[in-house]
Protein backbone atom coordinates (compact mmCIF):
# COMPACT_ATOMS: atom_id res chain seq x y z
CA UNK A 1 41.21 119.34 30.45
CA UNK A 2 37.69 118.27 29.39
CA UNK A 3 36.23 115.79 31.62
CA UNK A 4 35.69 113.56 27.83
CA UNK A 5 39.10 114.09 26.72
CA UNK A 6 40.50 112.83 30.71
CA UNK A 7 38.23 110.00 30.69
CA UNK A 8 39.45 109.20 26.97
CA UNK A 9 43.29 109.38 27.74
CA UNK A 10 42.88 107.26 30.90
CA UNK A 11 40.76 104.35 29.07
CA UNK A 12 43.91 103.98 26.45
CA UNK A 13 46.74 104.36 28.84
CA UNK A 14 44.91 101.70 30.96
CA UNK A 15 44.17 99.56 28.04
CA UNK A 16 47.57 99.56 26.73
CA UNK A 17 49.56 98.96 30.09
CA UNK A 18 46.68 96.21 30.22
CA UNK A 19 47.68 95.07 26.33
CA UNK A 20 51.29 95.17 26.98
CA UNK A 21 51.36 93.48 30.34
CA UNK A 22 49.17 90.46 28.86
CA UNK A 23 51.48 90.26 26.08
CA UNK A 24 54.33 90.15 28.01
CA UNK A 25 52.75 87.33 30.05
CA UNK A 26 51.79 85.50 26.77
CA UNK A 27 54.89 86.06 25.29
CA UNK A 28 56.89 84.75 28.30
CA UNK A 29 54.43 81.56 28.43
CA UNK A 30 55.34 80.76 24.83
CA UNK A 31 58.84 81.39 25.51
CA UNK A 32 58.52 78.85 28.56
CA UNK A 33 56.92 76.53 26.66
CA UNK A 34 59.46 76.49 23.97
CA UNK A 35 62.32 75.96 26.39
CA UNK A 36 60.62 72.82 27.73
CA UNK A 37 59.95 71.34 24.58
CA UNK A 38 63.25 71.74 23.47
CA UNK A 39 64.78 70.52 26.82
CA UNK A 40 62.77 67.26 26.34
CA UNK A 41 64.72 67.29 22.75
CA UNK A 42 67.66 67.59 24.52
CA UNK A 43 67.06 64.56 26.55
CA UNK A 44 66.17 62.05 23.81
CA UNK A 45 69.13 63.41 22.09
CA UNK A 46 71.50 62.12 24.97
CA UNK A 47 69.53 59.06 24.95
CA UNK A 48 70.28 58.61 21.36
CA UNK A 49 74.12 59.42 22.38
CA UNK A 50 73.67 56.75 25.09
CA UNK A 51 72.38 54.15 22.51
CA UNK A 52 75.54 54.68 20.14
CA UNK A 53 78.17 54.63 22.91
CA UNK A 54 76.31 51.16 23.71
CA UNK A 55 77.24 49.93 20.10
CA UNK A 56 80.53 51.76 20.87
CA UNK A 57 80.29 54.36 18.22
CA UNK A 58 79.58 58.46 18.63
CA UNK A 59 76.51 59.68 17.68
CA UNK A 60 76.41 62.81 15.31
CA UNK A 61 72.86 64.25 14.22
CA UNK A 62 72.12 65.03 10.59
CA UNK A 63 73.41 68.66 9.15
CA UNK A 64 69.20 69.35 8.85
CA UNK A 65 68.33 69.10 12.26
CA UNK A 66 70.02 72.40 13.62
CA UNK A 67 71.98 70.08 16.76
CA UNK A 68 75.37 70.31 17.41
CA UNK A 69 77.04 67.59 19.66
CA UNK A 70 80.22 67.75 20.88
CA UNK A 71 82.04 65.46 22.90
CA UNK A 72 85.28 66.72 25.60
CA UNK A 73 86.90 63.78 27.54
CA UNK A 74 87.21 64.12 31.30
CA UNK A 75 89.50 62.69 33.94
CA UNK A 76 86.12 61.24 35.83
CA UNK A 77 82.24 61.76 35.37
CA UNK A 78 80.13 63.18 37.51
CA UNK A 79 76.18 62.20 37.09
CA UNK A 80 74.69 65.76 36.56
CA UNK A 81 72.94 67.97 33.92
CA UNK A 82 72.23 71.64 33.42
CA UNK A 83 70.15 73.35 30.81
CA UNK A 84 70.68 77.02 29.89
CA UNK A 85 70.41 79.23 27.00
CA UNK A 86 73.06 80.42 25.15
CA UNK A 87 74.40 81.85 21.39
CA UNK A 88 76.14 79.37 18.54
CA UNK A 89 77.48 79.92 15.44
CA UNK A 90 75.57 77.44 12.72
CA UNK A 91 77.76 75.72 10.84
CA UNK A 92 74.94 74.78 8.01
CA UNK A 93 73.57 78.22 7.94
CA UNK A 94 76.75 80.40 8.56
CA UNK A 95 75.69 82.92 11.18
CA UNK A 96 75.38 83.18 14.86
CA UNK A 97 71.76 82.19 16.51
CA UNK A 98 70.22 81.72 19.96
CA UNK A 99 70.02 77.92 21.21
CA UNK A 100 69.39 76.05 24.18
CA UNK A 101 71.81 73.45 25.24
CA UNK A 102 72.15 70.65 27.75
CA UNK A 103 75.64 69.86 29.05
CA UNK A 104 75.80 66.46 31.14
CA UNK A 105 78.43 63.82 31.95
CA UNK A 106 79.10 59.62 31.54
CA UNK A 107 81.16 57.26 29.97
CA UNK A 108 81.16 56.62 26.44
CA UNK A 109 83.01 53.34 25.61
CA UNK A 110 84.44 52.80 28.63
CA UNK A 111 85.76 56.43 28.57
CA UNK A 112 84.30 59.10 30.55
CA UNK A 113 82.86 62.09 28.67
CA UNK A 114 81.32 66.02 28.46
CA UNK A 115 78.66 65.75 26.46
CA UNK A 116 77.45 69.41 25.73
CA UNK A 117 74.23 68.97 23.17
CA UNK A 118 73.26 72.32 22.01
CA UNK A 119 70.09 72.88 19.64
CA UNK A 120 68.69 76.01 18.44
CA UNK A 121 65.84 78.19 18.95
CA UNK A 122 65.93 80.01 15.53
CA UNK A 123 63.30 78.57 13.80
CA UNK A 124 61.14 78.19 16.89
CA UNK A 125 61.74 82.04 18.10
CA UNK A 126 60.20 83.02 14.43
CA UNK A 127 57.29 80.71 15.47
CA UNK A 128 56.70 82.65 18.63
CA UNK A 129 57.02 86.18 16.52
CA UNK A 130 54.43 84.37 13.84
CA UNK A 131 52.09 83.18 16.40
CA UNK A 132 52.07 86.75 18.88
CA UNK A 133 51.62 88.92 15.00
CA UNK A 134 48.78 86.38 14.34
CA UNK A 135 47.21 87.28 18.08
CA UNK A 136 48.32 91.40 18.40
CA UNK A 137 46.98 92.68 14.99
CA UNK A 138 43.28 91.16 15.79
CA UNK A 139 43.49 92.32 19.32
CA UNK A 140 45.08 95.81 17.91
CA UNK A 141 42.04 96.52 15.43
CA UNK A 142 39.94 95.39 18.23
CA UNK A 143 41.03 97.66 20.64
CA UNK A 144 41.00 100.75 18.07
CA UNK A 145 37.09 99.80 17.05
CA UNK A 146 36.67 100.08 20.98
CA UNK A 147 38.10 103.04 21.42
CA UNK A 148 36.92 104.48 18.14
CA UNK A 149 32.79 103.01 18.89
CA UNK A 150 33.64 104.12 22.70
CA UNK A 151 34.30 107.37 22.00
CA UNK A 152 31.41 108.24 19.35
CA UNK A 153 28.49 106.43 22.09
CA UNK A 154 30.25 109.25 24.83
CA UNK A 155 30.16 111.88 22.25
CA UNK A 156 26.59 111.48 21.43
CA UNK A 157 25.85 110.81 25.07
CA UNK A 158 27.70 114.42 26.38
CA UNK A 159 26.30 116.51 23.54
CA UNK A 160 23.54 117.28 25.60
CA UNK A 161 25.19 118.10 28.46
CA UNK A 162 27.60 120.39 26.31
CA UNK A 163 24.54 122.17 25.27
CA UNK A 164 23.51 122.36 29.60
CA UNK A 165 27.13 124.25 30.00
CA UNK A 166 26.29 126.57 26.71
CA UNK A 167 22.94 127.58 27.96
CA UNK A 168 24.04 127.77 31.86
CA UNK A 169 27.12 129.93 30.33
CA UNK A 170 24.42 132.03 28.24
CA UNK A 171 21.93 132.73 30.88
CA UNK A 172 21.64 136.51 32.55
CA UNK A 173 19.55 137.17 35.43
CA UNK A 174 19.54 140.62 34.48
CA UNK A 175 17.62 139.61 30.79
CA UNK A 176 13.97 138.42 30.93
CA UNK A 177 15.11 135.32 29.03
CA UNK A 178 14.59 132.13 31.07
CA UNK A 179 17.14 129.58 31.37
CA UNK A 180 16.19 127.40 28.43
CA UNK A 181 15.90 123.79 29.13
CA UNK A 182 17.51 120.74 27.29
CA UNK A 183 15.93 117.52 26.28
CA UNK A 184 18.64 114.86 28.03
CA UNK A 185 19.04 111.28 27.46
CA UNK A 186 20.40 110.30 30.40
CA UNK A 187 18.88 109.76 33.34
CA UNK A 188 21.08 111.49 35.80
CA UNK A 189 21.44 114.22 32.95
CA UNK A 190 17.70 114.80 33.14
CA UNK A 191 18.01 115.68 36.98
CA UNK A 192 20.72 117.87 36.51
CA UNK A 193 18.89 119.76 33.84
CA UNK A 194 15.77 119.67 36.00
CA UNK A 195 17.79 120.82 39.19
CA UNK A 196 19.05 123.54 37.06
CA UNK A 197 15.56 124.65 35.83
CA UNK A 198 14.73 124.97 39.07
CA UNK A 199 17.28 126.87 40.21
CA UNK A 200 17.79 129.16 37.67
CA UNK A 201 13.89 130.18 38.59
CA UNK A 202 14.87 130.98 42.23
CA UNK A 203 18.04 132.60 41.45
CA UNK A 204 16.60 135.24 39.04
CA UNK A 205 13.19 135.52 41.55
CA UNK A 206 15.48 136.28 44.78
CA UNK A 207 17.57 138.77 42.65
CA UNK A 208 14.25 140.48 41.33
CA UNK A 209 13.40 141.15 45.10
CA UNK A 210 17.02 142.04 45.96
CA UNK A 211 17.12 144.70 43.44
CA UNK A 212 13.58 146.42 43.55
CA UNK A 213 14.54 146.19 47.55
CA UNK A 214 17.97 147.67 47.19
CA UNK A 215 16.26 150.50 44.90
CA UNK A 216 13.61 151.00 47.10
CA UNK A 217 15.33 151.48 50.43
CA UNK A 218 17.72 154.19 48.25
CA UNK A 219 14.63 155.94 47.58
CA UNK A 220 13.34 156.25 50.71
CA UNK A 221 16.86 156.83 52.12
CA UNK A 222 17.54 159.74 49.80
CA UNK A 223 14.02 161.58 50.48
CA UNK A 224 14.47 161.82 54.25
CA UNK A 225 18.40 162.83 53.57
CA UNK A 226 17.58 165.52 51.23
CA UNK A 227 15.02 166.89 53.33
CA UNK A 228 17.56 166.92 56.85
CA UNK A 229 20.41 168.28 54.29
CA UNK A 230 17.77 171.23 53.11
CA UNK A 231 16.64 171.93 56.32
CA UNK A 232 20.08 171.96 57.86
CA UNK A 233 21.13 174.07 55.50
CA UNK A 234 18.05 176.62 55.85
CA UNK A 235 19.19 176.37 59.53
CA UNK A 236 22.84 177.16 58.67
CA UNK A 237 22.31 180.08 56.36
CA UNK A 238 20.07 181.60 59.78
CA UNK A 239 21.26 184.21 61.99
CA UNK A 240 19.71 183.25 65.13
CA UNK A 241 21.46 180.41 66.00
CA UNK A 242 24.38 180.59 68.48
CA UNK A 243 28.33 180.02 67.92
CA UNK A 244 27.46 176.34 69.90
CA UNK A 245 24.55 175.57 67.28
CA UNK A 246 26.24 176.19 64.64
CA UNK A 247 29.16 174.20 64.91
CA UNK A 248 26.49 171.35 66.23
CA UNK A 249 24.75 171.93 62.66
CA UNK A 250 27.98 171.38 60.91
CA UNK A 251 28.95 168.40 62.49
CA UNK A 252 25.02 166.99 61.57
CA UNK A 253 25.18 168.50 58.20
CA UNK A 254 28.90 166.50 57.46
CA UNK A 255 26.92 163.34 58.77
CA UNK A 256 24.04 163.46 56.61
CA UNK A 257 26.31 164.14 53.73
CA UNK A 258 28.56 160.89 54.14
CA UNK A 259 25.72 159.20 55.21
CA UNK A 260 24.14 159.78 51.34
CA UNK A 261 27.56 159.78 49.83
CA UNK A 262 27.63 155.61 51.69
CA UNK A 263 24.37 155.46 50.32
CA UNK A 264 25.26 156.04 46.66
CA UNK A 265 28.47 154.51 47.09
CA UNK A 266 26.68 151.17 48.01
CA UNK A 267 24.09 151.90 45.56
CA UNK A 268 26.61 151.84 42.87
CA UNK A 269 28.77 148.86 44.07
CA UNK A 270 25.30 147.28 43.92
CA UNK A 271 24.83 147.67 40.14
CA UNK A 272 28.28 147.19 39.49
CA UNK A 273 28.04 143.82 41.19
CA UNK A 274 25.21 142.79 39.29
CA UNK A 275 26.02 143.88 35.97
CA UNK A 276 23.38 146.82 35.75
CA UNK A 277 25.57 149.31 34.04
CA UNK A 278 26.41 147.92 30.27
CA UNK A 279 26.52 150.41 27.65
CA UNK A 280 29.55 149.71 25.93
CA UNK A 281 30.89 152.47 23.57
CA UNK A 282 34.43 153.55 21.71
CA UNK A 283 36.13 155.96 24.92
CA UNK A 284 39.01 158.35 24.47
CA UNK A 285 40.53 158.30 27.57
CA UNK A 286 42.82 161.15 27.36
CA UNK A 287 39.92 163.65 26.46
CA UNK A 288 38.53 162.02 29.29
CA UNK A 289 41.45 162.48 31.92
CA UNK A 290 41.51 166.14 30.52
CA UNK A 291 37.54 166.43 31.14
CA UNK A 292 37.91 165.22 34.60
CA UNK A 293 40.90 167.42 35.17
CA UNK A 294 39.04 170.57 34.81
CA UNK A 295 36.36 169.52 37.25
CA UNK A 296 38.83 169.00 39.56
CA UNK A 297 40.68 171.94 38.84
CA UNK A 298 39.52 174.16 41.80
CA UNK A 299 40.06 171.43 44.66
CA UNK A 300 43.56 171.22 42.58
CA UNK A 301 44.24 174.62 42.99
CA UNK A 302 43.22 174.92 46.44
CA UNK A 303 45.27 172.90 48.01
CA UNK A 304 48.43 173.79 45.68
CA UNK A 305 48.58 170.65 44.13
CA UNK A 306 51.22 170.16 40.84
CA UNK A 307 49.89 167.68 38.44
CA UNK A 308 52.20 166.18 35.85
CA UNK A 309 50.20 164.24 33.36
CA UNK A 310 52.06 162.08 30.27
CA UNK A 311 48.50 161.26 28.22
CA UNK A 312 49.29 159.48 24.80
CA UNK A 313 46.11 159.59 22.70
CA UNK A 314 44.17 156.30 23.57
CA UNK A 315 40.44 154.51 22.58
CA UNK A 316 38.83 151.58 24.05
CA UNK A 317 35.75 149.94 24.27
CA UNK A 318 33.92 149.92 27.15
CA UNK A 319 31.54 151.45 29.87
CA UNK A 320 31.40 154.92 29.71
CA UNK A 321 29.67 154.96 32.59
CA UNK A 322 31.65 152.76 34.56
CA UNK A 323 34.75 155.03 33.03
CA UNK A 324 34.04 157.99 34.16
CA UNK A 325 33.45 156.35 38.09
CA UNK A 326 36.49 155.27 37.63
CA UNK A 327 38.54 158.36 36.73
CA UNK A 328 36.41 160.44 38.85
CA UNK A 329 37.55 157.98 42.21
CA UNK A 330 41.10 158.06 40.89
CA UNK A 331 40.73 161.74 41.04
CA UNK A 332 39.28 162.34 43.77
CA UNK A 333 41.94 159.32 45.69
CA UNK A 334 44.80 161.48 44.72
CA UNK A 335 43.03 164.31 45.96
CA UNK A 336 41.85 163.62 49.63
CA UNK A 337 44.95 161.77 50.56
CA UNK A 338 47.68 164.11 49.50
CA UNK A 339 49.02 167.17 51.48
CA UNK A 340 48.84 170.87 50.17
CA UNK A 341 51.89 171.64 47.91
CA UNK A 342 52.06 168.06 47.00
CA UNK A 343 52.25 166.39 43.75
CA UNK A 344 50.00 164.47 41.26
CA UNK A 345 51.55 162.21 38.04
CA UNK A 346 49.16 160.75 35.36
CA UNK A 347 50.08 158.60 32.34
CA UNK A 348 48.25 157.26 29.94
CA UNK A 349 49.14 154.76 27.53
CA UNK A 350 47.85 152.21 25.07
CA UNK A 351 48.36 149.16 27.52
CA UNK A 352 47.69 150.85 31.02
CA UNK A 353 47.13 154.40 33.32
CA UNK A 354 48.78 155.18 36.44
CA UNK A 355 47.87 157.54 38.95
CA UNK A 356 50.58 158.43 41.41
CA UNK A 357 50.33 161.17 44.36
CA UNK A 358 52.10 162.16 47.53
CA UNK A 359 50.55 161.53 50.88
CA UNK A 360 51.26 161.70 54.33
CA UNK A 361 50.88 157.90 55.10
CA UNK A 362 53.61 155.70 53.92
CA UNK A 363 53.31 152.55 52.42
CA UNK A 364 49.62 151.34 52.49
CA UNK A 365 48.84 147.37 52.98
CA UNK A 366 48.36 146.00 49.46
CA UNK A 367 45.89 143.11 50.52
CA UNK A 368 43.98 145.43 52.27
CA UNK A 369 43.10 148.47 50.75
CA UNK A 370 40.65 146.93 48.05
CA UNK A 371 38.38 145.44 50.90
CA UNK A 372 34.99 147.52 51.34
CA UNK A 373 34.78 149.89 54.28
CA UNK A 374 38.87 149.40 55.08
CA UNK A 375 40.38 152.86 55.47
CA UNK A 376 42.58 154.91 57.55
CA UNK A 377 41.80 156.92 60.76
CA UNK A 378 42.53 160.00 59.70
CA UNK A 379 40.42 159.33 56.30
CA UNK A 380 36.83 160.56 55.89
CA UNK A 381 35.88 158.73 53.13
CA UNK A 382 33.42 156.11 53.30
CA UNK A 383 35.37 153.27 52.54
CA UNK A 384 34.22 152.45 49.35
CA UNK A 385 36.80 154.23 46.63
CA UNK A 386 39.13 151.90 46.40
CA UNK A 387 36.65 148.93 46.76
CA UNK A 388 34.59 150.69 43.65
CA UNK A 389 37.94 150.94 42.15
CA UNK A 390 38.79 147.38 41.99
CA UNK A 391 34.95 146.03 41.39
CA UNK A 392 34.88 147.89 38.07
CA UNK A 393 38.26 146.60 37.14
CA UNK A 394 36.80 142.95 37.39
CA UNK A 395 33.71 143.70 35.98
CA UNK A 396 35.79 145.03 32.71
CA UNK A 397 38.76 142.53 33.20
CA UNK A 398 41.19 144.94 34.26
CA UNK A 399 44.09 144.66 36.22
CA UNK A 400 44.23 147.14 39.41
CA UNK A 401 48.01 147.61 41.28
CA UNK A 402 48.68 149.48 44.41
CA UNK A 403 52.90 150.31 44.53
CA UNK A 404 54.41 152.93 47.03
CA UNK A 405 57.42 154.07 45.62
CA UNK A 406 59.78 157.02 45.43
CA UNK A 407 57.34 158.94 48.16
CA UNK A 408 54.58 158.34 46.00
CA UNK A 409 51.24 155.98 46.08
CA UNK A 410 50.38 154.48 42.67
CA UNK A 411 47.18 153.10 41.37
CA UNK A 412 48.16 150.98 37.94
CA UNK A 413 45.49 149.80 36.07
CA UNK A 414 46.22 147.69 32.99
CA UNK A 415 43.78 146.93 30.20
CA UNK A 416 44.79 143.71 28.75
CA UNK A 417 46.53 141.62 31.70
CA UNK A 418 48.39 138.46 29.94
């Protein structure tokens, strides 16, 4: 939820529990007020019973005034009154309304009496109704022009700051675009922008030196690599060198070589991380899967290997690049950590591929085996396979699954994750 739209929705809910609550408090005033009033009505009415019963007569009001008194004789009064509210039916008017009465007791010509005096609150209710309408609808349409004046000032006052998110959003240290400034109305807005200016300048600085250093120490790694690896194998392809050299050659030759596989490996996780490799293009992935079949073809061979492939014709947009890293590690996964005689499945569909293969480990630790550098002991790999795996799955919003299943390790990776 938009921080506009959450500080919109809390103003009205407030406003109207606040609107309600103060018209229920008005309201109950009013009601208050009416009850009082017509309890002092109620008094002067037994007062006026009290001046007939003087001049030993019954008093009866007029048909107009909405009164009814009625009189019940008792064995022996008891001087006390109580006021509540209660429903009559009007004679005059012929239907049932709310009233207030007064029920007290004395003698009335030397006879003692009930006196129940009961007046109603009809006509005084539609007062109350007439008098809140007259107070709501004002306070209503003055509430909506707040809300409505409220919320265009906050519009024009976050446009700006809409326009900060678009421009943070659109900037790319890898582009030689700056981050483009916005003219802000608001003081704290202007500091923000200015923070952000500022920032934005050291961000893309420090990851100008990071990358010409991270390209640079490559370099100069892979000179001094290739020239060990040459002369090593010079040294190997000798015939002077004893049974005990030799094997000590190997052992330094299989170094160097993981040491510059780590140091492409890193390399590429590099540019992957920062968004280096971008050439989007239309990729058919099965002519793809076939292409990097036949390049593996002779390790396949070698070791035995059945492969089992399901490839439905498929296209999508994307790296190609980054695609064929991808399907080259999967390869290559399947590969190392299977056994000879053992057993490769591919399938390819429109919504995902799968890469499943025997092994000798069982079950591998699904939290795990994406982390850089996390691999088995009896694995020679540098670590980095899986971890390239999953990096260019984020970087094209893929999804990446490890399941072990049926004997067999499965790398899912679906295109279009809901």
């Amino acid at each position: 939820m938009k921080l506009f739209t959450r500080y919109n929705r809390i103003l009205v809910i407030i406003s109207l529990f606040g609107l309600l609550l103060i018209g229920f408090l008005f309201y109950r005033m009013l009601v208050y007020y009416l009850d009082e009033q017509i309890d002092h009505d109620l008094v002067e009415e037994i007062m006026e019973v009290k001046e007939y019963s003087a001049k030993g007569s019954f008093y009866q009001p007029h048909e107009f005034e909405d009164l009814i008194v009625q009189y019940k004789k008792i064995e022996k009064a008891n001087p006390s009154s109580s006021y509540a509210d209660t429903v009559f039916y009007n004679p005059v008017k012929h239907r049932k309304e709310t009233a207030r009465y007064l029920k007290t007791e004395f003698e009335l010509v030397g006879q003692p009496y009930q006196v129940l005096v009961i007046a109603s609150k009809f006509e005084r209710q539609e007062q109350i109704r007439n008098i809140c309408l007259i107070i709501l609808i004002p306070v209503m349409l003055l509430f909506a022009l707040v809300l409505l004046v409220n919320r265009i000032l906050l519009k024009k006052i976050w446009t700006p700051f809409e326009q900060l998110l678009k421009n943070i959003t659109a900037f790319n240290i890898n582009h030689d675009q700056p981050y483009e400034p916005v003219e802000m109305p608001v003081a704290e807005f202007r500091q923000l922008n200015k923070v952000l200016v500022e920032l934005s300048g050291k961000v893309k600085s420090d990851y100008n030196e990071i990358k010409l250093f991270t390209e640079n120490a490559s370099h100069e790694m892979m000179t001094p690599l290739a020239v060990i690896n040459s002369k090593l194998d010079n040294m190997l392809q000798s015939n002077v060198l004893g049974k005990e050299d030799g094997e000590t050659l190997v052992e330094l030759y299989k170094a160097t070589s993981r040491l510059t596989k780590l140091n492409q490996s890193l390399l590429l996780l590099v540019k992957i991380d920062n968004n280096l490799l971008q050439d989007e293009e239309k990729v058919n992935l099965k002519l793809l899967i076939e292409e990097k079949a036949i390049y593996f073809q002779e390790l396949i061979t070698e070791r035995n290997i059945t492969v089992e492939s399901i490839l439905s014709d498929v296209t999508i947009s994307a790296s190609r690049q980054l695609l064929e890293i991808l399907i080259n590690n999967l390869f290559s996964n399947v590969i190392r950590h299977n056994y000879d005689g053992g057993k490769i499945e591919i399938s390819l569909d429109a919504e995902k591929i799968v890469f499943a293969n025997t092994g000798h480990n069982q079950a591998l630790d699904p939290e795990k085996i994406f982390d850089r550098f996390y691999k088995d002991n009896a694995s020679e790999g540098t670590g980095l396979g899986l971890a390239i795996l999953k990096q260019i799955c984020n970087r094209q919003d893929y999804l990446l699954n490890y399941t072990y299943h049926h004997d067999l390790h499965s790398f899912t990776i679906i295109f279009n994750p809901q």
